[in-house]
C-alpha atoms as a PDB file:
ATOM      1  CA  UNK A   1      37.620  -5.254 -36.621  1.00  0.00           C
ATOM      2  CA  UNK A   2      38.989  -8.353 -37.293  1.00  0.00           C
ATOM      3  CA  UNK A   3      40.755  -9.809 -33.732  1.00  0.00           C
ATOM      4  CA  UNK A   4      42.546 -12.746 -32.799  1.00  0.00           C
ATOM      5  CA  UNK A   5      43.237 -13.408 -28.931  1.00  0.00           C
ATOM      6  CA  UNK A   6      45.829 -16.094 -27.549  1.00  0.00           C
ATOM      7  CA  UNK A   7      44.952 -16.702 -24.020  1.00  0.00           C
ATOM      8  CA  UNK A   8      46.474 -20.027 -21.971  1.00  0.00           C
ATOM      9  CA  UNK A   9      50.383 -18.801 -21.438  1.00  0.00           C
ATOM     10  CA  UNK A  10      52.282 -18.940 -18.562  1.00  0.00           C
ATOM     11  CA  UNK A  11      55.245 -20.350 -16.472  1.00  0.00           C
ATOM     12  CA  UNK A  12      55.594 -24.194 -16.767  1.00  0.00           C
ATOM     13  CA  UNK A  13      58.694 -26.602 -15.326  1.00  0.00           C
ATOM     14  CA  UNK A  14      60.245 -29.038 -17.697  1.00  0.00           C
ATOM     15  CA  UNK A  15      58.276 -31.957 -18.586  1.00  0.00           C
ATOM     16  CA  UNK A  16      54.872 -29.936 -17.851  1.00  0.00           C
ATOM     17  CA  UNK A  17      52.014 -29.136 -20.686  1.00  0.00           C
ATOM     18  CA  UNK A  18      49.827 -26.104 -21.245  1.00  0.00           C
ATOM     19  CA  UNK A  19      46.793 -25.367 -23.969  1.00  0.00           C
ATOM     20  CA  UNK A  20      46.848 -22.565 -25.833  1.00  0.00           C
ATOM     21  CA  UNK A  21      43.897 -20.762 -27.008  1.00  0.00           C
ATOM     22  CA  UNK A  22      43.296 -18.368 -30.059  1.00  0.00           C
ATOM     23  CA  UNK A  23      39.764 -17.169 -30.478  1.00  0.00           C
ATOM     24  CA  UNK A  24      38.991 -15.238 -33.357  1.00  0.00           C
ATOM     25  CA  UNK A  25      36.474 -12.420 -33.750  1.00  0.00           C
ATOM     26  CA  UNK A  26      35.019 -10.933 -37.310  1.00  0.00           C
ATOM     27  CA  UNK A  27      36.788 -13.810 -38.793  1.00  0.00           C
ATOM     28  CA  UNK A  28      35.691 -17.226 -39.522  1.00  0.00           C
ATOM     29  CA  UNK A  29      38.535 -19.634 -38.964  1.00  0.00           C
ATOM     30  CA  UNK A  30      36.984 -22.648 -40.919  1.00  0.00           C
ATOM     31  CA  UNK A  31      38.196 -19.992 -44.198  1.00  0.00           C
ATOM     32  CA  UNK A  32      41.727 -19.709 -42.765  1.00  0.00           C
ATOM     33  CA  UNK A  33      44.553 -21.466 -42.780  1.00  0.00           C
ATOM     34  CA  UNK A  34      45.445 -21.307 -39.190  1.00  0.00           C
ATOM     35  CA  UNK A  35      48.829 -21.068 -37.517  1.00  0.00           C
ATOM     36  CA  UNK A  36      50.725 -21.110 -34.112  1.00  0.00           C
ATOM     37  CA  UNK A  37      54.655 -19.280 -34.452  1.00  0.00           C
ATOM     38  CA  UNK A  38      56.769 -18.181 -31.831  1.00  0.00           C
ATOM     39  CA  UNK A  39      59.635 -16.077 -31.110  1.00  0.00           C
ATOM     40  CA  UNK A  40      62.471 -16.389 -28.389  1.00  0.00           C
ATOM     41  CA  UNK A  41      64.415 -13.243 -27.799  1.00  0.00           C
ATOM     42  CA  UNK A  42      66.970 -12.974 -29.893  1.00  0.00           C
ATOM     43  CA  UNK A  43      65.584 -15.208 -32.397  1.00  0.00           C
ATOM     44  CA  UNK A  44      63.748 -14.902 -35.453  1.00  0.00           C
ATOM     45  CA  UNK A  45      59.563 -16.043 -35.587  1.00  0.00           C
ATOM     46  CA  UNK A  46      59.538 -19.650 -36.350  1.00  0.00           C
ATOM     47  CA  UNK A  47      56.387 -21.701 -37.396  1.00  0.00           C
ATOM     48  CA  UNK A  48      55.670 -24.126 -35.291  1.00  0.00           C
ATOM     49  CA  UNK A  49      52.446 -25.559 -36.557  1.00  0.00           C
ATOM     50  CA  UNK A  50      49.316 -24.942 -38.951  1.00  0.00           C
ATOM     51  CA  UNK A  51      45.974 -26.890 -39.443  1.00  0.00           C
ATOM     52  CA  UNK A  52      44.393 -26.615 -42.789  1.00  0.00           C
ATOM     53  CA  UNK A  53      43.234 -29.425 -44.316  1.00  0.00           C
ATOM     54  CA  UNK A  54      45.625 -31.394 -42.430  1.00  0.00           C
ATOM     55  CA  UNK A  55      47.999 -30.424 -39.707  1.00  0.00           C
ATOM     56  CA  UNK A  56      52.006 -29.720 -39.929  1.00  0.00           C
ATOM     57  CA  UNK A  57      54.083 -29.414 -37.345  1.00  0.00           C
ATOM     58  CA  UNK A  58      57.772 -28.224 -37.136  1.00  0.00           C
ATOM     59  CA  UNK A  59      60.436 -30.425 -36.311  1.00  0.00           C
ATOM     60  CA  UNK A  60      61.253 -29.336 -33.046  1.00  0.00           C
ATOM     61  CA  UNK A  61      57.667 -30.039 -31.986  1.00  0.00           C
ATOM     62  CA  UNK A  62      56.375 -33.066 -33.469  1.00  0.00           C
ATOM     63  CA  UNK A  63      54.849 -35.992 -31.158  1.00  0.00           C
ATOM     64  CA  UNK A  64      55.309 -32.935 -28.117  1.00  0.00           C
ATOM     65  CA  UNK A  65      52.471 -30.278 -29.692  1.00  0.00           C
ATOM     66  CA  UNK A  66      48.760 -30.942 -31.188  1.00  0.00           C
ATOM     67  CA  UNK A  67      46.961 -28.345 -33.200  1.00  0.00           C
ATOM     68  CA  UNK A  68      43.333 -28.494 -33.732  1.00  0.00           C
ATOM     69  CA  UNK A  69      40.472 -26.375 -34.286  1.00  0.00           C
ATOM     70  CA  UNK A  70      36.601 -25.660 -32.947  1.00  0.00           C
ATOM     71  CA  UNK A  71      34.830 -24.584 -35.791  1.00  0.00           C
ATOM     72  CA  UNK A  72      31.835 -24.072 -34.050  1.00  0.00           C
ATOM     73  CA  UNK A  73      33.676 -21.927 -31.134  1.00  0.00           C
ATOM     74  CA  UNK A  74      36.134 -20.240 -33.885  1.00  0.00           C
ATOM     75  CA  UNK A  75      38.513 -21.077 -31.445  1.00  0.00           C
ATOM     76  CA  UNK A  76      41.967 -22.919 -32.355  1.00  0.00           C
ATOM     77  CA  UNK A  77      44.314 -24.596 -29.492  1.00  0.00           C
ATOM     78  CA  UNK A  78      47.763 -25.532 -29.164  1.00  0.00           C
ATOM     79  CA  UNK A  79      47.931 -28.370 -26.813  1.00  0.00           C
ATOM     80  CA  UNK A  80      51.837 -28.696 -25.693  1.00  0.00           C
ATOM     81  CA  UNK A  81      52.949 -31.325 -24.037  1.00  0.00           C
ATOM     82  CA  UNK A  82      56.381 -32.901 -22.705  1.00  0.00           C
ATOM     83  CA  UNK A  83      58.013 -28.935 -22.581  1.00  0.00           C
ATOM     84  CA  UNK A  84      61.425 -27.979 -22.672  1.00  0.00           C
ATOM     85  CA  UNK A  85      63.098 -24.903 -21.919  1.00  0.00           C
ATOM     86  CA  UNK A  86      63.863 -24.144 -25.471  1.00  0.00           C
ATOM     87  CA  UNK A  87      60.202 -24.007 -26.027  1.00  0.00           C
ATOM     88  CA  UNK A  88      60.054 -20.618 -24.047  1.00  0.00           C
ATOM     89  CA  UNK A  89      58.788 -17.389 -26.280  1.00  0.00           C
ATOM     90  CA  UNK A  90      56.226 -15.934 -27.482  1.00  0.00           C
ATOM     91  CA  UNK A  91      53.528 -17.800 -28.856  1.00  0.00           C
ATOM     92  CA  UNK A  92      51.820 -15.908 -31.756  1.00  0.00           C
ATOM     93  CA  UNK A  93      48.090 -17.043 -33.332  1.00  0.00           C
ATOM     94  CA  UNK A  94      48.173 -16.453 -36.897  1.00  0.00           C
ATOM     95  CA  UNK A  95      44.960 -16.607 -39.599  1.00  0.00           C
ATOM     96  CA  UNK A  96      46.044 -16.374 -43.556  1.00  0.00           C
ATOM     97  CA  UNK A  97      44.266 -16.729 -46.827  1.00  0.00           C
ATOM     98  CA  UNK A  98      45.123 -16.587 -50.386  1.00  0.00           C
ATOM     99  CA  UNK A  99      41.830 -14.187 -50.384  1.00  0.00           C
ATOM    100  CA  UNK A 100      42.609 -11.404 -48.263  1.00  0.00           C
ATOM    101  CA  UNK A 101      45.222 -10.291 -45.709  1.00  0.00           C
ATOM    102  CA  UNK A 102      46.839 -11.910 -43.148  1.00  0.00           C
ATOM    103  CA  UNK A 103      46.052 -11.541 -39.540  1.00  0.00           C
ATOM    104  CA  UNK A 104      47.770 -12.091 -36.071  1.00  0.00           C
ATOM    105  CA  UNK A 105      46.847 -11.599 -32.777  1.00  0.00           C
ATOM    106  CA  UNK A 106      48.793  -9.809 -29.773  1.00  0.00           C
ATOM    107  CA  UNK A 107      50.895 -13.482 -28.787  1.00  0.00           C
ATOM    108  CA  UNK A 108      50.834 -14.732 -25.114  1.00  0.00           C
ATOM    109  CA  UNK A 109      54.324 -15.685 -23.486  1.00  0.00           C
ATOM    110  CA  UNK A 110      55.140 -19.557 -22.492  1.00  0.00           C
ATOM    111  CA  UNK A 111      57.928 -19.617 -20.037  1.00  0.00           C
ATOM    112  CA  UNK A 112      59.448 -22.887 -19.476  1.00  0.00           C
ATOM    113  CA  UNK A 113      61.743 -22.995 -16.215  1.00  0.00           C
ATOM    114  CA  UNK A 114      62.426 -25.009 -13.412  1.00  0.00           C
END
């Protein structure tokens, strides 16, 4: 089936930078829109960027995060740099398409403390 897999979490201090991964399986990401959310606890799932045609990025993130995409490795990263604390959650890959369902994978957690 159809799986997407975030790898590239962990625990950073303020003012560090991590890379996301999302590789996707049974799914060809060069036919997706492709999307990075995340959740804090207590918080509702917030988009914080997408890569189509051209890239969008949410307030909170822009000039800090990059999307981009490997076609060739189906892979899609989330390069983030200059963290804060208020960038800690759960970081959630997600793959949609006015053609067919949408997918997400199993999210990896990004923990920034000092």
């Amino acid at each position: 089936q159809v799986q997407l897999v975030e790898s590239g979490g962990g625990l950073v201090q303020p003012g560090g930078s991590l890379r996301l991964s999302c590789a996707a399986s049974r799914l060809t990401i060069s036919s997706f829109r492709m999307s990075w959310y995340r959740q804090a606890p207590g918080k509702e799932r917030e988009l914080v960027a997408r890569i189509d045609s051209v890239a969008d990025y949410a307030d909170s993130v822009k000039g800090r995060f990059t999307i981009s995409r490997d076609n060739a490795k189906n892979v899609v990263y989330l390069q983030m740099n200059s963290l804060k604390p208020e960038d800690t959650a759960v970081y959630y890959c997600y793959a949609d398409s006015p053609f067919t369902r949408t997918y997400m994978g199993q999210g990896t957690q990004v923990t920034v403390s000092s």
